[in-house]
PDB file of N, CA and C in Angstrom:
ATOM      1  N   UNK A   1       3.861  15.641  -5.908  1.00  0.00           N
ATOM      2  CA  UNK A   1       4.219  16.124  -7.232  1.00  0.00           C
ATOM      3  C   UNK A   1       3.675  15.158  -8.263  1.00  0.00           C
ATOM      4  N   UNK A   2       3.431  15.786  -9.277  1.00  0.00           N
ATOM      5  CA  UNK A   2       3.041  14.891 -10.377  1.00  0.00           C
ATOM      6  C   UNK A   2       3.562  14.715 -11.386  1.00  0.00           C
ATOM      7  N   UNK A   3       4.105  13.489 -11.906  1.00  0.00           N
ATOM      8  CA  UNK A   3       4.926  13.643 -12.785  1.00  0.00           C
ATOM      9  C   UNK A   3       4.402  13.253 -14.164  1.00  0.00           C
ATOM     10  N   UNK A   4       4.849  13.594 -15.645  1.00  0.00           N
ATOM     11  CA  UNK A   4       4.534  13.627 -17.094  1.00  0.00           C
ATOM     12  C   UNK A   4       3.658  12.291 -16.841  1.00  0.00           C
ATOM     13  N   UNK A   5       3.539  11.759 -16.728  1.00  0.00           N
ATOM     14  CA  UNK A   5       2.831   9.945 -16.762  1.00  0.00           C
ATOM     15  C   UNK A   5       2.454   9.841 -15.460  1.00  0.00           C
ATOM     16  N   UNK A   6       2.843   8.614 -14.758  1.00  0.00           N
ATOM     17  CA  UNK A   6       2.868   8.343 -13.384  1.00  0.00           C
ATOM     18  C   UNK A   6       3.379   8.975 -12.214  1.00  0.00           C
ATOM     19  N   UNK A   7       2.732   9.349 -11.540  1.00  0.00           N
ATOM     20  CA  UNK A   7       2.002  10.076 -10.272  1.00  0.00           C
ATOM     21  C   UNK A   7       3.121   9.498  -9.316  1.00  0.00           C
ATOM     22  N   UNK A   8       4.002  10.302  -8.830  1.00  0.00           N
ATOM     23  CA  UNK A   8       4.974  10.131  -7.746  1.00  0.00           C
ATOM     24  C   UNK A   8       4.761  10.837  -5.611  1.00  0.00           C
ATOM     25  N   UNK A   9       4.909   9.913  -5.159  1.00  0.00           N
ATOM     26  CA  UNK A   9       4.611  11.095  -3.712  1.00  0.00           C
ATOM     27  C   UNK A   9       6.067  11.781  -3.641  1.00  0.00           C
ATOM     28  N   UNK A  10       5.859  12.299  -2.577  1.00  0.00           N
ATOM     29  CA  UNK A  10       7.362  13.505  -2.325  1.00  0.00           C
ATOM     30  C   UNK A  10       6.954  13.137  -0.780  1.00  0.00           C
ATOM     31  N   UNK A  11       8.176  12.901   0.214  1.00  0.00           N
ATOM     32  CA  UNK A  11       7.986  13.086   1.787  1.00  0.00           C
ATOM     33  C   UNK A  11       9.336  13.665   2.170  1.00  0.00           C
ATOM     34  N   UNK A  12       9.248  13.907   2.935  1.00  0.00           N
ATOM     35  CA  UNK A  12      10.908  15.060   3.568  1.00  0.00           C
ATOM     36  C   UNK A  12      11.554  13.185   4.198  1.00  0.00           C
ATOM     37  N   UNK A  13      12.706  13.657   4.405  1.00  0.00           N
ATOM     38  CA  UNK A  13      13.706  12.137   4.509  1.00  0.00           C
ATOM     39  C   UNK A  13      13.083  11.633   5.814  1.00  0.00           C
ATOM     40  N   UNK A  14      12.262  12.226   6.930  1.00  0.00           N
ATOM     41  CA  UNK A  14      12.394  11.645   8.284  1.00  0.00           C
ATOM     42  C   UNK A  14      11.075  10.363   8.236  1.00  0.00           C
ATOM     43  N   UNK A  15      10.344  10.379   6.860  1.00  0.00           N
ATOM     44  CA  UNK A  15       9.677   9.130   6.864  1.00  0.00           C
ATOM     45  C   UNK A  15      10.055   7.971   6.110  1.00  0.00           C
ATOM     46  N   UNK A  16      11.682   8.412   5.991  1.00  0.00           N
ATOM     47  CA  UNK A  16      12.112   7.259   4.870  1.00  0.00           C
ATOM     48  C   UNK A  16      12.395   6.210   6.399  1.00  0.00           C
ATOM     49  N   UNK A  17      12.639   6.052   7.298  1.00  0.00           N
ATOM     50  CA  UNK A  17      12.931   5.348   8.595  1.00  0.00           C
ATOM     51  C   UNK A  17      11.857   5.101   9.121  1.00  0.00           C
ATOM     52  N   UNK A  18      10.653   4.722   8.453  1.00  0.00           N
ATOM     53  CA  UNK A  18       9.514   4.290   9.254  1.00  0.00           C
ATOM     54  C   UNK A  18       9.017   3.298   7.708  1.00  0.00           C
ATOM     55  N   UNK A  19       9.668   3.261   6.455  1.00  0.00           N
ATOM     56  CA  UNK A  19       9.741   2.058   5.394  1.00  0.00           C
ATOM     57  C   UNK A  19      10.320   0.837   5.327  1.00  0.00           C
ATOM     58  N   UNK A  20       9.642  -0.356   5.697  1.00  0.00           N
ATOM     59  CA  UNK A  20      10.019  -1.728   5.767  1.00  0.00           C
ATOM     60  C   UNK A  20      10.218  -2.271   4.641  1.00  0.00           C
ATOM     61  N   UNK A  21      11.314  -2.435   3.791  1.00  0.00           N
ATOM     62  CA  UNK A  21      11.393  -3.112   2.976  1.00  0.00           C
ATOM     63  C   UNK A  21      10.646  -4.338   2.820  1.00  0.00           C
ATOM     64  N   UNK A  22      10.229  -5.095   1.671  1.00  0.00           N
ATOM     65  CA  UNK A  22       9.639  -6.475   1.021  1.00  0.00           C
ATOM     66  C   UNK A  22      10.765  -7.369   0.646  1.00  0.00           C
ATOM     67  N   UNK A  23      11.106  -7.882   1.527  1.00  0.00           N
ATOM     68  CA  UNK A  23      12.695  -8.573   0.981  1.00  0.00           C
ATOM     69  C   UNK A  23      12.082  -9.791   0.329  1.00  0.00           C
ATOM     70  N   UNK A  24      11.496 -10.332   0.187  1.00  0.00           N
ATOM     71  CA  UNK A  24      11.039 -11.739  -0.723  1.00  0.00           C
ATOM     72  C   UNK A  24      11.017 -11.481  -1.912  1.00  0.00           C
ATOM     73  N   UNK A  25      10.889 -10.239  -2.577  1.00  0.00           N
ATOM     74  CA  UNK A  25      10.172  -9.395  -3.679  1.00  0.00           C
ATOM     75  C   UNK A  25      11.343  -8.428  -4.007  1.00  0.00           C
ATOM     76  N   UNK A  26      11.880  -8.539  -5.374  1.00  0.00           N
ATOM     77  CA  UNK A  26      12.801  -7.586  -6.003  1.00  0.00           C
ATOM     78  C   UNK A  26      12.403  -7.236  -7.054  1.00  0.00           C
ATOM     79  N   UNK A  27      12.446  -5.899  -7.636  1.00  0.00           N
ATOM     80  CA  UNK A  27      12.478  -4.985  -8.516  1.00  0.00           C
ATOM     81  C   UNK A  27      13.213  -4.711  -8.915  1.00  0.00           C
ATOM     82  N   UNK A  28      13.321  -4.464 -10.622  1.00  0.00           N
ATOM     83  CA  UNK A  28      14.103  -3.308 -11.195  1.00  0.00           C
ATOM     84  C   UNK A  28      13.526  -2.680 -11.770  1.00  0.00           C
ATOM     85  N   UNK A  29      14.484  -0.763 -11.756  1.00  0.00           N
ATOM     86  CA  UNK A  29      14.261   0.504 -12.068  1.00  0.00           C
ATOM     87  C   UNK A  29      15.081   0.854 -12.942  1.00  0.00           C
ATOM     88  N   UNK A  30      14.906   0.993 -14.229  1.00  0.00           N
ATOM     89  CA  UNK A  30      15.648   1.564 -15.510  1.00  0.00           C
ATOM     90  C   UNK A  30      15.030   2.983 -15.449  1.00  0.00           C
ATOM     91  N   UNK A  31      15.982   3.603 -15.732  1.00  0.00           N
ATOM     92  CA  UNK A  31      16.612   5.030 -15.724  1.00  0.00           C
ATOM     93  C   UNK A  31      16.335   5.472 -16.917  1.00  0.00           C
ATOM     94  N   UNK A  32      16.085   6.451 -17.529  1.00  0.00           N
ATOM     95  CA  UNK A  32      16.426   6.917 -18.654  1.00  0.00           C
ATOM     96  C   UNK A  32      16.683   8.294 -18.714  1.00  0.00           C
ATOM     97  N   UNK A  33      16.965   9.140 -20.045  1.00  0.00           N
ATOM     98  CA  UNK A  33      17.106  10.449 -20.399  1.00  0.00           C
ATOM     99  C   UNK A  33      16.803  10.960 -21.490  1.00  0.00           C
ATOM    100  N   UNK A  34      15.983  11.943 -21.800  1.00  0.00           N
ATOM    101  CA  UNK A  34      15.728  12.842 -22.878  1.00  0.00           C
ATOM    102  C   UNK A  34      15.885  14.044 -22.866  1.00  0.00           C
ATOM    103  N   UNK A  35      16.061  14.730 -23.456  1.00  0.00           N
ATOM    104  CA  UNK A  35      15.844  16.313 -23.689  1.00  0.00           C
ATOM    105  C   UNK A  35      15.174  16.695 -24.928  1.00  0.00           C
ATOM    106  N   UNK A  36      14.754  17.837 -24.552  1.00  0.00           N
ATOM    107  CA  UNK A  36      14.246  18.507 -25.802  1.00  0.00           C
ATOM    108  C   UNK A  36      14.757  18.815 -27.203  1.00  0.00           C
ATOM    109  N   UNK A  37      14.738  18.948 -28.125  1.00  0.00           N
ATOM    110  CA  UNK A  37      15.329  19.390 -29.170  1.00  0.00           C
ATOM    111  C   UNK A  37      16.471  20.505 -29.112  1.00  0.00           C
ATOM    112  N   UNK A  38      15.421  21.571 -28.499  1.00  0.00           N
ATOM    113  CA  UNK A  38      16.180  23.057 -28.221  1.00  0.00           C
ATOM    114  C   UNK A  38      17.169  23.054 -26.658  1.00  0.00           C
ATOM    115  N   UNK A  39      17.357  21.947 -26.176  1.00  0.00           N
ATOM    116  CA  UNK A  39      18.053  22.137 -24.882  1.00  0.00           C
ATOM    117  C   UNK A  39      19.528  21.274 -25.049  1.00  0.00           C
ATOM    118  N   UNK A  40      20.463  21.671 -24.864  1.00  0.00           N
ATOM    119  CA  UNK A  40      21.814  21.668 -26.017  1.00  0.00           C
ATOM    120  C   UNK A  40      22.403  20.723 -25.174  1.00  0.00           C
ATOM    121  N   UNK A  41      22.179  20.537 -24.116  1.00  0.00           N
ATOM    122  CA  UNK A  41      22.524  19.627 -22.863  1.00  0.00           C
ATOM    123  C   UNK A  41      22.702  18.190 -23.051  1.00  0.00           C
ATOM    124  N   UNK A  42      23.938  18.047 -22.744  1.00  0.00           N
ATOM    125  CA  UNK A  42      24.270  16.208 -22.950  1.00  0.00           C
ATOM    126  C   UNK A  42      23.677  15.879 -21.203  1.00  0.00           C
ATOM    127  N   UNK A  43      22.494  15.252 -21.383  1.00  0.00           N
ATOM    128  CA  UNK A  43      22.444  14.686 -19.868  1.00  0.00           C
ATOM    129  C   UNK A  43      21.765  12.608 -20.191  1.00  0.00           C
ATOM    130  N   UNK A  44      22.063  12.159 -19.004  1.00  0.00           N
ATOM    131  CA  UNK A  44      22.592  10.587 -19.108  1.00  0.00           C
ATOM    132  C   UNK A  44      22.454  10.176 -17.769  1.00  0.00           C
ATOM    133  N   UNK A  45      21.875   8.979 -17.406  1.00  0.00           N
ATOM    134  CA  UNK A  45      22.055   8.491 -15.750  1.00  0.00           C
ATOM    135  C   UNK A  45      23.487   7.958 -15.633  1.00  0.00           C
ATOM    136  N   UNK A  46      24.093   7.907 -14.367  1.00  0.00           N
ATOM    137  CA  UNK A  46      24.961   7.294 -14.522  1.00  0.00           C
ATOM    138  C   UNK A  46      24.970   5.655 -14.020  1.00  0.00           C
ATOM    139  N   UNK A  47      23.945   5.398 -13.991  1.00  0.00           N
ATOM    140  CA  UNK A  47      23.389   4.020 -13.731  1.00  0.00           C
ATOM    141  C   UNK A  47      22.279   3.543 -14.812  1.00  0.00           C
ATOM    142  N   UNK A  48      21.914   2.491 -15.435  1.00  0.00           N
ATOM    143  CA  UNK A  48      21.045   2.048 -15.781  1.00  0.00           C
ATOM    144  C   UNK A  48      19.951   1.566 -15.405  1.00  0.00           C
ATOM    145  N   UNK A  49      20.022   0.586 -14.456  1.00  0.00           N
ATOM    146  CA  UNK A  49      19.392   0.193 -14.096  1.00  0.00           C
ATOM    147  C   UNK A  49      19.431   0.180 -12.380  1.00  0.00           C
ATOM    148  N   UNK A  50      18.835  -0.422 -11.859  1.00  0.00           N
ATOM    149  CA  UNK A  50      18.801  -0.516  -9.922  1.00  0.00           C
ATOM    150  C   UNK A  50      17.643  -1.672  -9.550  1.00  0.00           C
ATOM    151  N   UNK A  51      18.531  -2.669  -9.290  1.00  0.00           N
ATOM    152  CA  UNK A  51      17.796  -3.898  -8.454  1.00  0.00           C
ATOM    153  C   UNK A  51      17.315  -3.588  -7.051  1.00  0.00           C
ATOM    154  N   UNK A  52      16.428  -3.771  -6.364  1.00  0.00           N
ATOM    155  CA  UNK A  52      16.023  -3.425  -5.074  1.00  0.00           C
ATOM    156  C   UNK A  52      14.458  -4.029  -5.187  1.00  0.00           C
ATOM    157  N   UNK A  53      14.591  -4.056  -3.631  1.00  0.00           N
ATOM    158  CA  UNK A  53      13.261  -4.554  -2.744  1.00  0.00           C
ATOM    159  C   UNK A  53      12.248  -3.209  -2.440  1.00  0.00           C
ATOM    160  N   UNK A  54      10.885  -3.462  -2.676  1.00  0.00           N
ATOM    161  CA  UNK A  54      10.096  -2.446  -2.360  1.00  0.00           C
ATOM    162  C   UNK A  54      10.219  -1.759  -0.760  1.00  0.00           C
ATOM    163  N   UNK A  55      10.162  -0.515  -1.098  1.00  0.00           N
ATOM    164  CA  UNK A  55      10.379  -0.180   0.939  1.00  0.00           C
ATOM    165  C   UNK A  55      11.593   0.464   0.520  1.00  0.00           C
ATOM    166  N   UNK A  56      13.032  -0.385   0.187  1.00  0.00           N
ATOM    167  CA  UNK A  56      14.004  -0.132   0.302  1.00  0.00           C
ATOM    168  C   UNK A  56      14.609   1.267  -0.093  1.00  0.00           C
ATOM    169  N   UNK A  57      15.578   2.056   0.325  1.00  0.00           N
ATOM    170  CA  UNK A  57      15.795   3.299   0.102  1.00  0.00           C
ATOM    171  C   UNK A  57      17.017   3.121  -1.389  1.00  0.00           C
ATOM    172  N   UNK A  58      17.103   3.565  -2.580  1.00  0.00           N
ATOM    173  CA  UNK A  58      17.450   3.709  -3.054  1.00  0.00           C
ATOM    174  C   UNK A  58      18.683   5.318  -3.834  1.00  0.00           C
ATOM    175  N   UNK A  59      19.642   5.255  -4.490  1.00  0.00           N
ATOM    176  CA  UNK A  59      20.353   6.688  -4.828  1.00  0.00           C
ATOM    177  C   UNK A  59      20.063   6.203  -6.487  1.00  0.00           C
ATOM    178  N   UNK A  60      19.783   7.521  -7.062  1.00  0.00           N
ATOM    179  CA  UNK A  60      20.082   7.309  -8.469  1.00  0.00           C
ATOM    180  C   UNK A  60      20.755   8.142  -8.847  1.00  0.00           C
ATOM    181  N   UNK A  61      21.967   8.830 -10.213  1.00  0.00           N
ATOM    182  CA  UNK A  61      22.485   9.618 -10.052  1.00  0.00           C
ATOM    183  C   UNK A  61      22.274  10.000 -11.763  1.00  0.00           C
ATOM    184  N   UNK A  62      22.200  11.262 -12.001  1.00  0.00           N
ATOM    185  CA  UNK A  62      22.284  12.056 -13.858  1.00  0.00           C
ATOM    186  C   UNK A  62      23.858  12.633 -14.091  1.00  0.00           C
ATOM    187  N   UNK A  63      24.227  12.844 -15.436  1.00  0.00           N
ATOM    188  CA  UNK A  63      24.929  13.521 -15.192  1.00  0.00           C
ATOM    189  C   UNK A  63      24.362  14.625 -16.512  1.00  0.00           C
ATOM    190  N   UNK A  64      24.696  15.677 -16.564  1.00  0.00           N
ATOM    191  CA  UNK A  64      24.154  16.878 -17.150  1.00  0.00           C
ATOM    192  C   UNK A  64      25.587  17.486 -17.644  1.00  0.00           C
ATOM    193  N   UNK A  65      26.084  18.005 -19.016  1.00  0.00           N
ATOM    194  CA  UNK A  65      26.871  18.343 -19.670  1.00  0.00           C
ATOM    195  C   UNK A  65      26.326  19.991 -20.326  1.00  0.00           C
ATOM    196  N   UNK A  66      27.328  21.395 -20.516  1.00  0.00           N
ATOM    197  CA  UNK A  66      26.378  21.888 -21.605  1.00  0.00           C
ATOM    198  C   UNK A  66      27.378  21.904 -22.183  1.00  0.00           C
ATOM    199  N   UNK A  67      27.669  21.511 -23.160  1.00  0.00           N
ATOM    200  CA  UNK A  67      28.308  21.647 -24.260  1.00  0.00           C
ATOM    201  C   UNK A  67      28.399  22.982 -24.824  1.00  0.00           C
ATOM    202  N   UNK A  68      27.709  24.215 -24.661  1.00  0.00           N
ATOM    203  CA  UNK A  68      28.107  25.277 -25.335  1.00  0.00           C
ATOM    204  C   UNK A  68      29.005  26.189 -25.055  1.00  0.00           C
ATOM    205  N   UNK A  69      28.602  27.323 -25.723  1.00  0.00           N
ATOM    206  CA  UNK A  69      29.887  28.368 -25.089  1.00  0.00           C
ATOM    207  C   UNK A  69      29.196  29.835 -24.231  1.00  0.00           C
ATOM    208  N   UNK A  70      27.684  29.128 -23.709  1.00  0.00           N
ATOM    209  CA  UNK A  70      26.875  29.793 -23.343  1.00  0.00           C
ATOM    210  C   UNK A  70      25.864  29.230 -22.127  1.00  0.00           C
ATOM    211  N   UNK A  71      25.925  29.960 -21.067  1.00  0.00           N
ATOM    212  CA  UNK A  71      25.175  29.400 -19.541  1.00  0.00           C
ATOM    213  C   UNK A  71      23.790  28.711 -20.416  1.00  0.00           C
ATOM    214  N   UNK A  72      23.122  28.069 -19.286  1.00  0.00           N
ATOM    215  CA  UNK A  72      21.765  27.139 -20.477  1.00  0.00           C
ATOM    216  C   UNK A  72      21.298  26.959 -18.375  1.00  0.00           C
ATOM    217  N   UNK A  73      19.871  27.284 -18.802  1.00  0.00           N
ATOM    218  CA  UNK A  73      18.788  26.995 -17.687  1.00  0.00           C
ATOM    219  C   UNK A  73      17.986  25.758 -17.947  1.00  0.00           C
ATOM    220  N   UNK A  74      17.711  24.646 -17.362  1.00  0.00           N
ATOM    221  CA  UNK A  74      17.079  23.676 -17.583  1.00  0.00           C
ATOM    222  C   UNK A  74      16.664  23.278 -16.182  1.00  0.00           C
ATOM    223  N   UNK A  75      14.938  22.718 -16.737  1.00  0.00           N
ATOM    224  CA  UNK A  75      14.434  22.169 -15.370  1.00  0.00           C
ATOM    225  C   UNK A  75      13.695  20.539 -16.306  1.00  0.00           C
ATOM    226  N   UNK A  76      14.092  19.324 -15.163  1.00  0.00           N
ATOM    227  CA  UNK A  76      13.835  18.330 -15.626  1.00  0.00           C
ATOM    228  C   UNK A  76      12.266  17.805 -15.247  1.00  0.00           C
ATOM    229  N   UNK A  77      11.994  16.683 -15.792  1.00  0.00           N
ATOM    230  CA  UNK A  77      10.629  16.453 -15.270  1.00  0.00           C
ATOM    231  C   UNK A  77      11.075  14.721 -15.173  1.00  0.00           C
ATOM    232  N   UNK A  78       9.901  13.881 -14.463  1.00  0.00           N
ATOM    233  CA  UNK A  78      10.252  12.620 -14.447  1.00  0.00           C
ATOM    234  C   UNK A  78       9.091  11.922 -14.637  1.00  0.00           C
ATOM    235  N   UNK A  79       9.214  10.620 -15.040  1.00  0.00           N
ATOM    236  CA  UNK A  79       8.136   9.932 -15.819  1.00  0.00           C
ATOM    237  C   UNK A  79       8.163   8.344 -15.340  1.00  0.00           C
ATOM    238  N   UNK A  80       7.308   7.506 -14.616  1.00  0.00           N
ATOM    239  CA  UNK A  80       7.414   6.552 -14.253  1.00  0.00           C
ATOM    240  C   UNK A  80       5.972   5.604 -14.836  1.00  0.00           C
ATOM    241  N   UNK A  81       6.497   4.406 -15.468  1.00  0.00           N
ATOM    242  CA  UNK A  81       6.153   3.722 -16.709  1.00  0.00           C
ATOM    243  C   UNK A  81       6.153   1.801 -16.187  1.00  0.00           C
ATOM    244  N   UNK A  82       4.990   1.371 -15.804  1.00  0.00           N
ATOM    245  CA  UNK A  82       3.752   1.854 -16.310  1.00  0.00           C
ATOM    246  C   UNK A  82       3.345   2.558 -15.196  1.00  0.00           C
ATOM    247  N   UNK A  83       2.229   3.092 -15.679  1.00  0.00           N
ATOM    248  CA  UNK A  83       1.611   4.544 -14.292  1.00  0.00           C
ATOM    249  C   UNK A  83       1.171   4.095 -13.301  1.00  0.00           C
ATOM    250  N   UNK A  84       1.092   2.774 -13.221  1.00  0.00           N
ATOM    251  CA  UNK A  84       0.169   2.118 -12.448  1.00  0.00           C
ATOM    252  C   UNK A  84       1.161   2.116 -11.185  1.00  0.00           C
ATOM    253  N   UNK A  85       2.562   1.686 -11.378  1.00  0.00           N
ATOM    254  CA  UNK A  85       3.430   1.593 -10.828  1.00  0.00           C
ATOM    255  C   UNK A  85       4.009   2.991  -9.867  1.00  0.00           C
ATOM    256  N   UNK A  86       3.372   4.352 -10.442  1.00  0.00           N
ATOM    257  CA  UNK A  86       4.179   5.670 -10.052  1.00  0.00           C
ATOM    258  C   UNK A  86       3.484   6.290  -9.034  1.00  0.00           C
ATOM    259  N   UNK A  87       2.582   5.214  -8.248  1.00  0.00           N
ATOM    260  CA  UNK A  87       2.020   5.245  -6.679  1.00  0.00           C
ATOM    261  C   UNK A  87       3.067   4.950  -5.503  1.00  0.00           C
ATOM    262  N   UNK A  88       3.881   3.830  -5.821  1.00  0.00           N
ATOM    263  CA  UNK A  88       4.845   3.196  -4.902  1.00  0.00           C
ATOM    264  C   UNK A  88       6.295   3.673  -5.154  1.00  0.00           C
ATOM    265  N   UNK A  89       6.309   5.099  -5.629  1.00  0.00           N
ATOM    266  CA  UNK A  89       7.517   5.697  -5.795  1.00  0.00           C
ATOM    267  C   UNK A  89       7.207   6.806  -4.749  1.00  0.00           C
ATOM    268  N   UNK A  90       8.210   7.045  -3.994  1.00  0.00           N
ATOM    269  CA  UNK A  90       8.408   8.196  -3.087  1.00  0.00           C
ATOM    270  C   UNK A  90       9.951   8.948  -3.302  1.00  0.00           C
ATOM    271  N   UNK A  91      10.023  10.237  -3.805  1.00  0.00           N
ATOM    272  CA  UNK A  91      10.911  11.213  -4.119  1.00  0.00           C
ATOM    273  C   UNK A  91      11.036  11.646  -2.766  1.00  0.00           C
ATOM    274  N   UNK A  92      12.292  11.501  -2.288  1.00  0.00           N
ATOM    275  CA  UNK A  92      13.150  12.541  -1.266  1.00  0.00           C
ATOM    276  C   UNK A  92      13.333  13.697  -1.737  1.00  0.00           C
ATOM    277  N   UNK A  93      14.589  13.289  -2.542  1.00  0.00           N
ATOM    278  CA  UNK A  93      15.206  14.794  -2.974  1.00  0.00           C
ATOM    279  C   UNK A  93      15.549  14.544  -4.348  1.00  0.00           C
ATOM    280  N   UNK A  94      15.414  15.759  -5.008  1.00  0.00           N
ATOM    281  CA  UNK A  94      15.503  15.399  -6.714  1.00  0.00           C
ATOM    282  C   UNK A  94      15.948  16.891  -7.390  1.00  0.00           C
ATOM    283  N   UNK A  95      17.196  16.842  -8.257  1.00  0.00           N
ATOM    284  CA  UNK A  95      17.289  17.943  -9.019  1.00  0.00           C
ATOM    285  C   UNK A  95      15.852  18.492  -9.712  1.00  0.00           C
ATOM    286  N   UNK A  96      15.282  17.458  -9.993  1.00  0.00           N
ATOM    287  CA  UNK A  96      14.113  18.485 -11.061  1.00  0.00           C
ATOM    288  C   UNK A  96      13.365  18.788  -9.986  1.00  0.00           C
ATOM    289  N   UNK A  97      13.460  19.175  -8.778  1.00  0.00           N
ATOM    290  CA  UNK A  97      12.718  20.223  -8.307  1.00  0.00           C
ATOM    291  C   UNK A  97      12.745  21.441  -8.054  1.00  0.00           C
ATOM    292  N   UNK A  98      13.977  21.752  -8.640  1.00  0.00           N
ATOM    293  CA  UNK A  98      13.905  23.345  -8.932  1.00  0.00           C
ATOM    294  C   UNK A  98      15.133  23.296 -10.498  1.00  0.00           C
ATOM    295  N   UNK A  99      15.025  24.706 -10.692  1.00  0.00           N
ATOM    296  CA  UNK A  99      15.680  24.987 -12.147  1.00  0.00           C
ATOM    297  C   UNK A  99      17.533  24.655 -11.733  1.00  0.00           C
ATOM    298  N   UNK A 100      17.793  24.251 -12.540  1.00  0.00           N
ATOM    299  CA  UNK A 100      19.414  24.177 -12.528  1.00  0.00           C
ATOM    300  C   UNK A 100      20.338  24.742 -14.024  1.00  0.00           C
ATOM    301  N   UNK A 101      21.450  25.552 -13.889  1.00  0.00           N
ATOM    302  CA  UNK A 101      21.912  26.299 -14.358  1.00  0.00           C
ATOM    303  C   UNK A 101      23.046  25.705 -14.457  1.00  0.00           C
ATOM    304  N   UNK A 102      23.488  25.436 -16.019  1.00  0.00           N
ATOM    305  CA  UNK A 102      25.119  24.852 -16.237  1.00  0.00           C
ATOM    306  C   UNK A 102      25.892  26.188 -17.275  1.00  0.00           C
ATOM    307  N   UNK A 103      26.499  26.017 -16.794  1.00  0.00           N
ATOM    308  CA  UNK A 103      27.658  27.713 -17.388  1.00  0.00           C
ATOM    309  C   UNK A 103      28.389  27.071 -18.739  1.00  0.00           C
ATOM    310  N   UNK A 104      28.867  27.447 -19.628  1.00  0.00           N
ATOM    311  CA  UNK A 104      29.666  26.671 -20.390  1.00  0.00           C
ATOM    312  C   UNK A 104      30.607  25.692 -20.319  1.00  0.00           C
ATOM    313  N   UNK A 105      30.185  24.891 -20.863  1.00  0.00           N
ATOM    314  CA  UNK A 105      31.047  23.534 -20.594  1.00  0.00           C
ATOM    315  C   UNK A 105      30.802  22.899 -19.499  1.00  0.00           C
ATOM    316  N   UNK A 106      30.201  23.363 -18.530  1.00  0.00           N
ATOM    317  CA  UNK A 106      30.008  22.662 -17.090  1.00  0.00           C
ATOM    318  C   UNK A 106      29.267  21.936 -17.133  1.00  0.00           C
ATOM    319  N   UNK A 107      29.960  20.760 -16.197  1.00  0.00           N
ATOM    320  CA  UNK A 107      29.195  19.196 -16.398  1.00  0.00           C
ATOM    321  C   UNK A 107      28.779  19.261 -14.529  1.00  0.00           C
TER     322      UNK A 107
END
């Protein structure tokens, strides 16, 4: 998959158990969130940031609000900064890979 900026792989979970972490070597991953103008949706990570070793398997988590009094369809996209960096990212599993649907008020 390719994401807005930097270029992410996608593998199904059974090659996350063949990744050796770099334990000498730590990273951090800041999170962020935007939406569009027209998308009414309070959404937010519920983490900021995430310390970890390359290799290592990581969880990140969003949370998504709609505030209206009306269902709202939204599909997310993801952006990894600098691009150079969005080679050594591997996506398992991720809401923005398909459309997700919040009903009123549903968080």
């Amino acid at each position: 998959a390719t994401s807005y900026g930097g270029t992410i792989s996608t593998h199904s979970p059974e090659g996350v158990d063949k990744m050796k972490p770099v334990k000498d070597r730590r990273i951090k991953v800041h999170f962020t969130a935007d939406t569009a103008a027209a998308m009414l949706w309070n959404f937010k990570p519920q983490q900021r940031d995430i310390n970890l070793v390359p290799g290592e398997t990581a969880l990140a988590f969003y949370t998504a609000k709609n505030p209206s009094d009306v269902p709202v369809v939204g599909v997310s996209t993801y952006n990894v900064v600098p691009y150079e960096a969005g080679q050594y990212f591997n996506k398992i599993q991720c809401f923005c890979f398909e459309e997700q649907q919040l009903n009123p008020h549903e968080e």
